[in-house]
N, C-alpha and C. Protein backbone atom coordinates (compact mmCIF):
# COMPACT_ATOMS: atom_id res chain seq x y z
N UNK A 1 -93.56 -32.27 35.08
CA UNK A 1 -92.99 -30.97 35.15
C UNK A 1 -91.65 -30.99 35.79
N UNK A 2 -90.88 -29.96 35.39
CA UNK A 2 -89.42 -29.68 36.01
C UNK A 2 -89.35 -29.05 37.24
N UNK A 3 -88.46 -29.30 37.82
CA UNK A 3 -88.35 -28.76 39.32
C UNK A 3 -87.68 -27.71 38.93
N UNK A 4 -88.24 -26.23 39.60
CA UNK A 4 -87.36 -24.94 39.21
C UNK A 4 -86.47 -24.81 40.16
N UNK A 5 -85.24 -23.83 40.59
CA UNK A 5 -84.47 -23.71 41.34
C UNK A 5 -84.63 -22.45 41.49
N UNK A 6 -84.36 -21.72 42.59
CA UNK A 6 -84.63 -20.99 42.74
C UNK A 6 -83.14 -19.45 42.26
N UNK A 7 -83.40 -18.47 42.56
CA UNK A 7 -81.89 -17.84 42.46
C UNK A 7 -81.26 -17.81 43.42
N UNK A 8 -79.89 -17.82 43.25
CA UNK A 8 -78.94 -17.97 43.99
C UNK A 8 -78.73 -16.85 45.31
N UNK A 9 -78.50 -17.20 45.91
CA UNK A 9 -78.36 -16.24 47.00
C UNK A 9 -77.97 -14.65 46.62
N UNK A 10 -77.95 -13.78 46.70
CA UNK A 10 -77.49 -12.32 46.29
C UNK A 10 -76.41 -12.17 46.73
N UNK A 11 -76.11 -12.15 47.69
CA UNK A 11 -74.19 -11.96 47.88
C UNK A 11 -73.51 -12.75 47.09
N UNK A 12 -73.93 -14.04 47.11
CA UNK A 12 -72.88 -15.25 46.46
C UNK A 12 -73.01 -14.65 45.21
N UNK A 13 -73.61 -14.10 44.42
CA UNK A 13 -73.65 -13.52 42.67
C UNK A 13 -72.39 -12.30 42.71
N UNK A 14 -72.90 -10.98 43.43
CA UNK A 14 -72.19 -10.00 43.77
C UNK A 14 -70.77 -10.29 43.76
N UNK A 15 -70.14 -11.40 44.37
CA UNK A 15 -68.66 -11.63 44.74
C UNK A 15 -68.59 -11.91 43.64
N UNK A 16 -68.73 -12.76 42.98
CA UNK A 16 -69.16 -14.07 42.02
C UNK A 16 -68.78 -12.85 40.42
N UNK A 17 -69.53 -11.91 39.97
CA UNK A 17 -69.68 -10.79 39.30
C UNK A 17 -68.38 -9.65 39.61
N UNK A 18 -68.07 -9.78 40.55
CA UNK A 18 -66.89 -9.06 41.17
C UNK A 18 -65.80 -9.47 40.52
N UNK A 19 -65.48 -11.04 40.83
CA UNK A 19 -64.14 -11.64 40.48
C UNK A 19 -64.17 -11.58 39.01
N UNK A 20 -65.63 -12.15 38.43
CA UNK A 20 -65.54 -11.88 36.76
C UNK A 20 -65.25 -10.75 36.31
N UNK A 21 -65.12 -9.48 36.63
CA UNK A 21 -65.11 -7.88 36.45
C UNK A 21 -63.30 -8.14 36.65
N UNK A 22 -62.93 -8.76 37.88
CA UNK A 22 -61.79 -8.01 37.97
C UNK A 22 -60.71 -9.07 36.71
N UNK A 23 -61.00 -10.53 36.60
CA UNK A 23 -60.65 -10.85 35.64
C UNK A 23 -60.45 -10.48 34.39
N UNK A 24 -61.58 -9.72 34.40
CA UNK A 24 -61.88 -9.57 32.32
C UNK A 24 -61.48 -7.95 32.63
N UNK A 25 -60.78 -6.94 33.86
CA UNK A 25 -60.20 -6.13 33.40
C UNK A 25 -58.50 -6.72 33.93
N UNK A 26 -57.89 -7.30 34.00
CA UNK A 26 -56.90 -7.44 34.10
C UNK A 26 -56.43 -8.07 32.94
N UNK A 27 -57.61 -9.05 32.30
CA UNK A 27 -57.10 -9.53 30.54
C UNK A 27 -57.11 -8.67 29.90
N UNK A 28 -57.52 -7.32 29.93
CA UNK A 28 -57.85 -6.13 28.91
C UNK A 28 -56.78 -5.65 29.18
N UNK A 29 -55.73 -5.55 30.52
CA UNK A 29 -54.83 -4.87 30.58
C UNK A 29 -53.75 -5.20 30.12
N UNK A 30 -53.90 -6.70 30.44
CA UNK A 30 -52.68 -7.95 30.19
C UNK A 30 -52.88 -7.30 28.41
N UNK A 31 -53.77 -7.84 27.80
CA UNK A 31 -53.91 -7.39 25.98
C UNK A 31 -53.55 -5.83 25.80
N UNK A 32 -53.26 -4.86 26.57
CA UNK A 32 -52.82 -3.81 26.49
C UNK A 32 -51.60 -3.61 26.68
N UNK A 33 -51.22 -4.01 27.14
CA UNK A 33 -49.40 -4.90 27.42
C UNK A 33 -49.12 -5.30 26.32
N UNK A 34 -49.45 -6.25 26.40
CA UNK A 34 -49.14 -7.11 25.10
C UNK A 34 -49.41 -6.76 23.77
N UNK A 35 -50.03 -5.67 23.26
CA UNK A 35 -50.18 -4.91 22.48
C UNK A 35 -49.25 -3.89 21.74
N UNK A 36 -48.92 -3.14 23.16
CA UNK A 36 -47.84 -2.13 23.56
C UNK A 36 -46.47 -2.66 23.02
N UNK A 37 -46.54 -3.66 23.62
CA UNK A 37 -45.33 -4.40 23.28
C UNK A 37 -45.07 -5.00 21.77
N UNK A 38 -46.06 -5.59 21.22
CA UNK A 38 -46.06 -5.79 19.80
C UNK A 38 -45.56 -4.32 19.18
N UNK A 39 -46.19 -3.61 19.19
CA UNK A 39 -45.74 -2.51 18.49
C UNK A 39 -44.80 -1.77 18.72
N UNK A 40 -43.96 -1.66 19.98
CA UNK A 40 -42.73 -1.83 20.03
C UNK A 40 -41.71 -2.44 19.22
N UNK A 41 -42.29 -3.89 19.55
CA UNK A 41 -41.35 -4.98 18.34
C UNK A 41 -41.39 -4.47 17.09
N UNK A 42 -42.57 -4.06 16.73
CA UNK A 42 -42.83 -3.93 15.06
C UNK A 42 -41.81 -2.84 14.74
N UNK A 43 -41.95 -1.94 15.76
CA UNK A 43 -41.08 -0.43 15.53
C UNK A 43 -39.47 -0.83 15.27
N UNK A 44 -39.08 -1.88 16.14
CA UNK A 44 -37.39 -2.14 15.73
C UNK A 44 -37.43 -2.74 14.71
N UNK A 45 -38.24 -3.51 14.18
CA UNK A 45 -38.14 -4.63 13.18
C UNK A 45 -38.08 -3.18 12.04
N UNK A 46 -39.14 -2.45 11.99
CA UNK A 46 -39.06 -1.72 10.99
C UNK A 46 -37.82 -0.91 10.78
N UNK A 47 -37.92 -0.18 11.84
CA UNK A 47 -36.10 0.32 11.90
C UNK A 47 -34.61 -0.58 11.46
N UNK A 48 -35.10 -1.86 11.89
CA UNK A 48 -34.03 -2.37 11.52
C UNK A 48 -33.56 -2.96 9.60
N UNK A 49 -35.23 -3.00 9.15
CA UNK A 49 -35.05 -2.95 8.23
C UNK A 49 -34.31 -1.85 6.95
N UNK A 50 -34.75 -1.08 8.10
CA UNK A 50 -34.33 0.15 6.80
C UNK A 50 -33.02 0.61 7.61
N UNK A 51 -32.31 0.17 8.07
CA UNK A 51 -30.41 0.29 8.50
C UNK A 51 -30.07 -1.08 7.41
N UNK A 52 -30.88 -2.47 7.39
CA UNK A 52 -30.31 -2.93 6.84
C UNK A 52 -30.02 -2.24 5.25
N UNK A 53 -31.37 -1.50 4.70
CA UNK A 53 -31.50 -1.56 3.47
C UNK A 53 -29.99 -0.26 3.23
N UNK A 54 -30.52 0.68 4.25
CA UNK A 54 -29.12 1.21 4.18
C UNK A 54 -27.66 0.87 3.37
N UNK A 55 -28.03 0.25 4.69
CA UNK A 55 -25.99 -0.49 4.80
C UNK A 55 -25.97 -1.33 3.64
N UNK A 56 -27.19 -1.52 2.68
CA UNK A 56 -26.85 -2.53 1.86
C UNK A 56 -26.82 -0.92 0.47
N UNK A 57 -27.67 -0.27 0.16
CA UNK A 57 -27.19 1.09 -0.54
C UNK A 57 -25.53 1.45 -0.42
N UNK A 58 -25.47 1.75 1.02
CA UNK A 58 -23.67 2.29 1.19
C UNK A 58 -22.82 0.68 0.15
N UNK A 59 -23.05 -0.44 1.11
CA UNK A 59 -22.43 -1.44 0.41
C UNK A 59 -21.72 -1.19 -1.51
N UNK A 60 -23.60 -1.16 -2.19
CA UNK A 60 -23.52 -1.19 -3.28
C UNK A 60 -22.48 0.10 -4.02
N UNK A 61 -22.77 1.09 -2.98
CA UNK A 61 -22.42 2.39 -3.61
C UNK A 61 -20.56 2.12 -3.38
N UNK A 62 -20.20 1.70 -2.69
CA UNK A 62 -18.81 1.70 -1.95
C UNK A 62 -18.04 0.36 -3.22
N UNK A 63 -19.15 -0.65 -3.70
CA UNK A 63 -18.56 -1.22 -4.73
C UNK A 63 -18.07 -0.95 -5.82
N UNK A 64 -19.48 0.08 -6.36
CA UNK A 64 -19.23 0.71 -7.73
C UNK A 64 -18.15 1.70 -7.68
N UNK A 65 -17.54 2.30 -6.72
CA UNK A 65 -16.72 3.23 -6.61
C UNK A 65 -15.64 2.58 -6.29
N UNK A 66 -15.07 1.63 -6.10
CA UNK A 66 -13.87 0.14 -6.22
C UNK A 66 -13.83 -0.31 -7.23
N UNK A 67 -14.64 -0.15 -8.04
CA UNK A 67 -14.79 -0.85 -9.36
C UNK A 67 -14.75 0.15 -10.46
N UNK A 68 -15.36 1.34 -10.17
CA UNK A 68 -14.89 2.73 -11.19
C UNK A 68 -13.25 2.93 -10.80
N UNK A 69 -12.65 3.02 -9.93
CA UNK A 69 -11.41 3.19 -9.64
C UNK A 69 -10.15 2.44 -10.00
N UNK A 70 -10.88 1.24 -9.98
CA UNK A 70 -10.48 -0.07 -10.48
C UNK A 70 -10.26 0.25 -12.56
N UNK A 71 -11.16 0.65 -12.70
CA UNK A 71 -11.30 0.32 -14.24
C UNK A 71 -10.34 1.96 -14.86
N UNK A 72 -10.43 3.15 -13.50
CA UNK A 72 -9.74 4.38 -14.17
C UNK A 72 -8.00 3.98 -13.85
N UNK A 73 -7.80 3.19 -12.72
CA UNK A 73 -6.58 2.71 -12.80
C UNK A 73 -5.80 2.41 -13.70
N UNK A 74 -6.93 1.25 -14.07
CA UNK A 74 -6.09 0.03 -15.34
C UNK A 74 -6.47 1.30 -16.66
N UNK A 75 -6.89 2.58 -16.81
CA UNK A 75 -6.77 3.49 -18.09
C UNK A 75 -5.56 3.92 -17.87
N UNK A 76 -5.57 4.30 -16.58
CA UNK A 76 -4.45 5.39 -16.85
C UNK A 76 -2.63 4.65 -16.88
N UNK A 77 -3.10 3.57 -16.25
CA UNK A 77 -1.72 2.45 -16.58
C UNK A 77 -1.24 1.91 -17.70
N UNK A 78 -2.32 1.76 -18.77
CA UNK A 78 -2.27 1.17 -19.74
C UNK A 78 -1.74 2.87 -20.77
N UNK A 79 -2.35 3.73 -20.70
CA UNK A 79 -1.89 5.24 -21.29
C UNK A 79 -0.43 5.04 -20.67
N UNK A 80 0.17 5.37 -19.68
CA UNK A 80 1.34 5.36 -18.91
C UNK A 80 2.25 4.35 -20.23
N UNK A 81 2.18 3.08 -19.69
CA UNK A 81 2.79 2.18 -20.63
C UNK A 81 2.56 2.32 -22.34
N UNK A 82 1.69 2.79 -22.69
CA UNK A 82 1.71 3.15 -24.11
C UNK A 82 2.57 4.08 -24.16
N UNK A 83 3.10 4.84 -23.41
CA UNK A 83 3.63 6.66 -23.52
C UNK A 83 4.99 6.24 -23.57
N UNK A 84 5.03 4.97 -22.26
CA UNK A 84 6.59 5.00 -22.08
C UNK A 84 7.21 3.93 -23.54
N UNK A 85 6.39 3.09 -23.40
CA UNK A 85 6.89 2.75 -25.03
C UNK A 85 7.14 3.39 -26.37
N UNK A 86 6.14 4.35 -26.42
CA UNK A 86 6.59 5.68 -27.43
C UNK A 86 7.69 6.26 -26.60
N UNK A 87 7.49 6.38 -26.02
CA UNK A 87 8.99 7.61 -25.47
C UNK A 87 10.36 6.61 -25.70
N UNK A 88 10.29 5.40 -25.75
CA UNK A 88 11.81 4.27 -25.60
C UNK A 88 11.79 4.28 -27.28
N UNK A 89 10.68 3.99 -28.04
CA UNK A 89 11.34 4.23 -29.93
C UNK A 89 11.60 5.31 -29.98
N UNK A 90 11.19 6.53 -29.70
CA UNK A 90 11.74 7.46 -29.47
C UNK A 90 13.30 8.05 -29.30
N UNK A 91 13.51 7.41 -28.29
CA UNK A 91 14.67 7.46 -27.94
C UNK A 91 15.77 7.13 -28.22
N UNK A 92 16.91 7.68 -28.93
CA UNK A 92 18.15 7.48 -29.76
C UNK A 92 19.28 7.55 -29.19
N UNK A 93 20.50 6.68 -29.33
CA UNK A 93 21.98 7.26 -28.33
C UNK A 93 22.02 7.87 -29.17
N UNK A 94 22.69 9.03 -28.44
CA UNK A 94 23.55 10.08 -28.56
C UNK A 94 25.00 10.22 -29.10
N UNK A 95 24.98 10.44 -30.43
CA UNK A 95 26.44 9.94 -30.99
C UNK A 95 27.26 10.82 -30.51
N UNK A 96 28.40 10.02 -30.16
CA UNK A 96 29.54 10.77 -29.39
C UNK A 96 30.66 10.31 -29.75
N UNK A 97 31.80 11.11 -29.86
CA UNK A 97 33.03 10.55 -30.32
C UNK A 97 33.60 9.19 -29.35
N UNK A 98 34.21 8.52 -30.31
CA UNK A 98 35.41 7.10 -29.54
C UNK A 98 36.18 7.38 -28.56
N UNK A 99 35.86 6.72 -27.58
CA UNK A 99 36.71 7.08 -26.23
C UNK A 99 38.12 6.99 -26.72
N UNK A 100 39.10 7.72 -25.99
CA UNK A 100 40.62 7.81 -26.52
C UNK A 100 41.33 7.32 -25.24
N UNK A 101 40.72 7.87 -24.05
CA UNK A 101 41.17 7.43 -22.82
C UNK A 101 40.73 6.09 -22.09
N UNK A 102 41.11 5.26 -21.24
CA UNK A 102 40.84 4.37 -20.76
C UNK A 102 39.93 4.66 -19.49
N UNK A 103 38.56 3.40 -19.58
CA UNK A 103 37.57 4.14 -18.31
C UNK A 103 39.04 3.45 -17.20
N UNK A 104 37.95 4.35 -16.14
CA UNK A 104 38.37 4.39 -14.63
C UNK A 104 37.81 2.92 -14.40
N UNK A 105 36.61 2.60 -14.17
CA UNK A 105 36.02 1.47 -13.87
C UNK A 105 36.40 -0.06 -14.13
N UNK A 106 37.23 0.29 -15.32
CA UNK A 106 37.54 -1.34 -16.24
C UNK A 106 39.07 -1.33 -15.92
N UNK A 107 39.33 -2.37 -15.90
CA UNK A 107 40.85 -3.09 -15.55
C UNK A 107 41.15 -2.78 -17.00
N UNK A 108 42.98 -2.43 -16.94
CA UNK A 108 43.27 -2.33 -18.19
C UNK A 108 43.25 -3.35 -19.41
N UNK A 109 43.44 -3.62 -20.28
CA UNK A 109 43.41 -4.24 -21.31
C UNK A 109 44.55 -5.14 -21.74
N UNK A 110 44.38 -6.45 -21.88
CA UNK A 110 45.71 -7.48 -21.61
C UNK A 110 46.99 -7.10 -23.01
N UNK A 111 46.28 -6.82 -23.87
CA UNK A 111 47.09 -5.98 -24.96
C UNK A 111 47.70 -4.85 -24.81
N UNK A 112 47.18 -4.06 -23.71
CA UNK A 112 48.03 -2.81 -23.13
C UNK A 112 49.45 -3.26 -22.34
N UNK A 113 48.95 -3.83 -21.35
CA UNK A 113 49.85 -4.70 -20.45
C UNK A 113 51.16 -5.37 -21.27
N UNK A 114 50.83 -6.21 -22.06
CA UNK A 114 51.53 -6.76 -23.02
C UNK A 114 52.65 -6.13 -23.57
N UNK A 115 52.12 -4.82 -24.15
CA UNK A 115 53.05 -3.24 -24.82
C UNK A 115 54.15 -2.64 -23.64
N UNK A 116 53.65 -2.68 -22.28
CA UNK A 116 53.94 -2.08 -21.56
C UNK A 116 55.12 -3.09 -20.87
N UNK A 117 55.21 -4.74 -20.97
CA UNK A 117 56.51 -5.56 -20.98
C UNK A 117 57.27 -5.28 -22.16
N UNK A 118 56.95 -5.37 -22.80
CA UNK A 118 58.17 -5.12 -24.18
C UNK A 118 58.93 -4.05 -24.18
N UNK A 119 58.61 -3.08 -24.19
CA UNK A 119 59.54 -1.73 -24.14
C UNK A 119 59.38 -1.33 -22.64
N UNK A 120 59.98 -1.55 -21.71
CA UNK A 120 61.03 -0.68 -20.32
C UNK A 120 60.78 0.66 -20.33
N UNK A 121 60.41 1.10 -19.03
CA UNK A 121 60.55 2.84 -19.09
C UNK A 121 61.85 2.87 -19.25
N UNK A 122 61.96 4.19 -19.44
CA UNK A 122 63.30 5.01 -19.37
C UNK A 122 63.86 5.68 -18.29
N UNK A 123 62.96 5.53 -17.11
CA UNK A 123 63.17 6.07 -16.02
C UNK A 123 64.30 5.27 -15.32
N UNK A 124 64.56 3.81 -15.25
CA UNK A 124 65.15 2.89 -14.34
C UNK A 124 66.18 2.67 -14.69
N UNK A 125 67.03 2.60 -13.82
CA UNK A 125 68.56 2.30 -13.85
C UNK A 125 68.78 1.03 -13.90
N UNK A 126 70.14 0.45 -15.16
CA UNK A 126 70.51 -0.90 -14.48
C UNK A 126 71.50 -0.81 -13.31
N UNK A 127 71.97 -2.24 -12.65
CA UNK A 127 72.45 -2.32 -11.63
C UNK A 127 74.14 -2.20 -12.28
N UNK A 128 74.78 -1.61 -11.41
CA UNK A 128 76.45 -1.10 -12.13
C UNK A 128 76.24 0.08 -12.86
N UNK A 129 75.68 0.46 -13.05
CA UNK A 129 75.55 2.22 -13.68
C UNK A 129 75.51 2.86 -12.88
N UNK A 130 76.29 4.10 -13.86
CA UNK A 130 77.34 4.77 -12.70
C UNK A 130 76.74 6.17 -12.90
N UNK A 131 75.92 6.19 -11.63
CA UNK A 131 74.82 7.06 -11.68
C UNK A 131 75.57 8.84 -11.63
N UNK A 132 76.69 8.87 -10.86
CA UNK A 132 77.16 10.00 -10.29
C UNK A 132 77.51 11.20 -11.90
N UNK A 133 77.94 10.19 -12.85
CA UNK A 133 78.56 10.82 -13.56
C UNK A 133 77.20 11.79 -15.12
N UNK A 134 76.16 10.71 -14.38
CA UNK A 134 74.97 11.07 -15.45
C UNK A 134 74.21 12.49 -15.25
N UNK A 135 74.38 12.42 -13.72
CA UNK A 135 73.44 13.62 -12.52
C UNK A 135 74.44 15.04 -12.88
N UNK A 136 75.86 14.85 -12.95
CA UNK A 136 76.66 15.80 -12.93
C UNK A 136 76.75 16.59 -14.24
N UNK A 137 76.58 15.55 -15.45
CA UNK A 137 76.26 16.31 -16.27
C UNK A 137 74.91 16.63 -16.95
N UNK A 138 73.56 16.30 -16.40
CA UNK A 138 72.00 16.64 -16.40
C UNK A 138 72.48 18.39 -16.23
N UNK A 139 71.93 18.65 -17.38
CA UNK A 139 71.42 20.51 -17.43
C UNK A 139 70.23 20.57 -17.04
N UNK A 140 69.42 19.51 -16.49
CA UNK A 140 68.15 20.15 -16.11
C UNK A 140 68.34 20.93 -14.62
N UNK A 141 69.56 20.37 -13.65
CA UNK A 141 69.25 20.34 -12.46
C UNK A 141 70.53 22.31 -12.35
N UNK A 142 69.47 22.96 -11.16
CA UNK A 142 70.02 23.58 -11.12
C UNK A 142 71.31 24.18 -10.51
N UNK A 143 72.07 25.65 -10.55
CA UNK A 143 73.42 25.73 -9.56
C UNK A 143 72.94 25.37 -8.34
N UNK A 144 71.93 25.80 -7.44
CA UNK A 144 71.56 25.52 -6.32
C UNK A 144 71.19 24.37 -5.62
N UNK A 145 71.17 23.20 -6.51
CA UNK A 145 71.03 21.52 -6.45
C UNK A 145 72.50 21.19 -6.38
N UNK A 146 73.38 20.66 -5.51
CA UNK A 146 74.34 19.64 -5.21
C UNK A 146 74.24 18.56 -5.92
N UNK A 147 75.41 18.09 -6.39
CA UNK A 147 75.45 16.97 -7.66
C UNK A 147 75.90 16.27 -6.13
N UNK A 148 75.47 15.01 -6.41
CA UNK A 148 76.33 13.84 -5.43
C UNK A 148 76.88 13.21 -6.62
N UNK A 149 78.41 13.48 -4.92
CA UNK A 149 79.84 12.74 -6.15
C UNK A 149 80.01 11.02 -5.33
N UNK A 150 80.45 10.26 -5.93
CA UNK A 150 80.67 8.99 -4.68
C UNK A 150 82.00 8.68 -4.91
C-alpha cells in the first residue's frame, strides 16, 4: 500500500490561493490592456487606410483633370493654328499706287546721287562773279531791301 499524505496545512493553501487569485486577475487585466490597445491599433490602421484610399481618389481625380486639360489645350491650339492659317491665304496686299517719293528710312539711291553731280544747282556762284551787279538788277528784291554796292 501507498503512504497517504496528509493535507496541507490551511493557512499555507489560503496564501497559496491568494497569490494564484491575485495573479490570474492581474493577467486578465494585463489581457485587458492589451486588448484595449489592439483595438486602438486596429482603429488607426483602419483610418489610415481609408486617407490612404482617399488621397489616392484625389490623386486619380487631379490626373484626369491634367490630362482633360491637357487634351482641351492641344484642341483649342490646333483650331487657333488652323484659323490663323486660313486667315494668312486669306490675306491679300493691298494694291496701292508706286511710290513717287523717296522713303525716309533708305539712303538715297546711287543713280540719284550720280544725276545730282552732273548738273550743278543754280543757286552757287563761281569765284570772280560779280555778284553786286546781279542783286541790283534782281526784281524780286524789294524798294525796302538795300542793294549792296562794293
Amino acid at each position: 500500500m501507498s503512504k497517504k499524505t496528509g493535507a496541507p496545512a490551511p493557512q499555507l493553501s489560503i496564501d497559496k490561493q491568494r497569490a494564484a487569485e491575485r495573479e490570474l486577475n492581474e493577467a486578465v487585466d494585463n489581457a485587458k490592456r492589451l486588448k484595449a490597445r489592439s483595438r486602438d491599433a486596429k482603429k488607426k490602421v483602419k483610418q489610415a487606410k481609408k486617407a490612404a484610399r482617399e488621397a489616392s481618389k484625389a490623386a486619380r481625380v487631379a490626373r484626369k483633370a491634367a490630362a482633360k486639360a491637357r487634351r482641351a489645350y492641344k484642341k483649342v491650339f490646333e483650331r487657333a493654328t488652323k484659323e490663323r492659317r486660313k486667315a494668312a491665304k486669306k490675306r491679300k496686299p493691298i494694291a496701292t499706287p508706286k511710290r513717287t517719293t523717296p522713303s525716309r528710312n533708305e539712303p538715297r539711291s546711287v543713280r540719284r546721287r550720280e544725276r545730282d553731280v552732273e548738273r550743278p544747282r543754280g543757286g552757287s556762284w563761281e569765284v570772280g562773279e560779280d555778284v553786286d551787279t546781279e542783286v541790283a538788277e534782281s526784281p524780286e528784291l524789294d524798294a525796302d531791301v538795300p542793294a549792296v554796292e562794293g
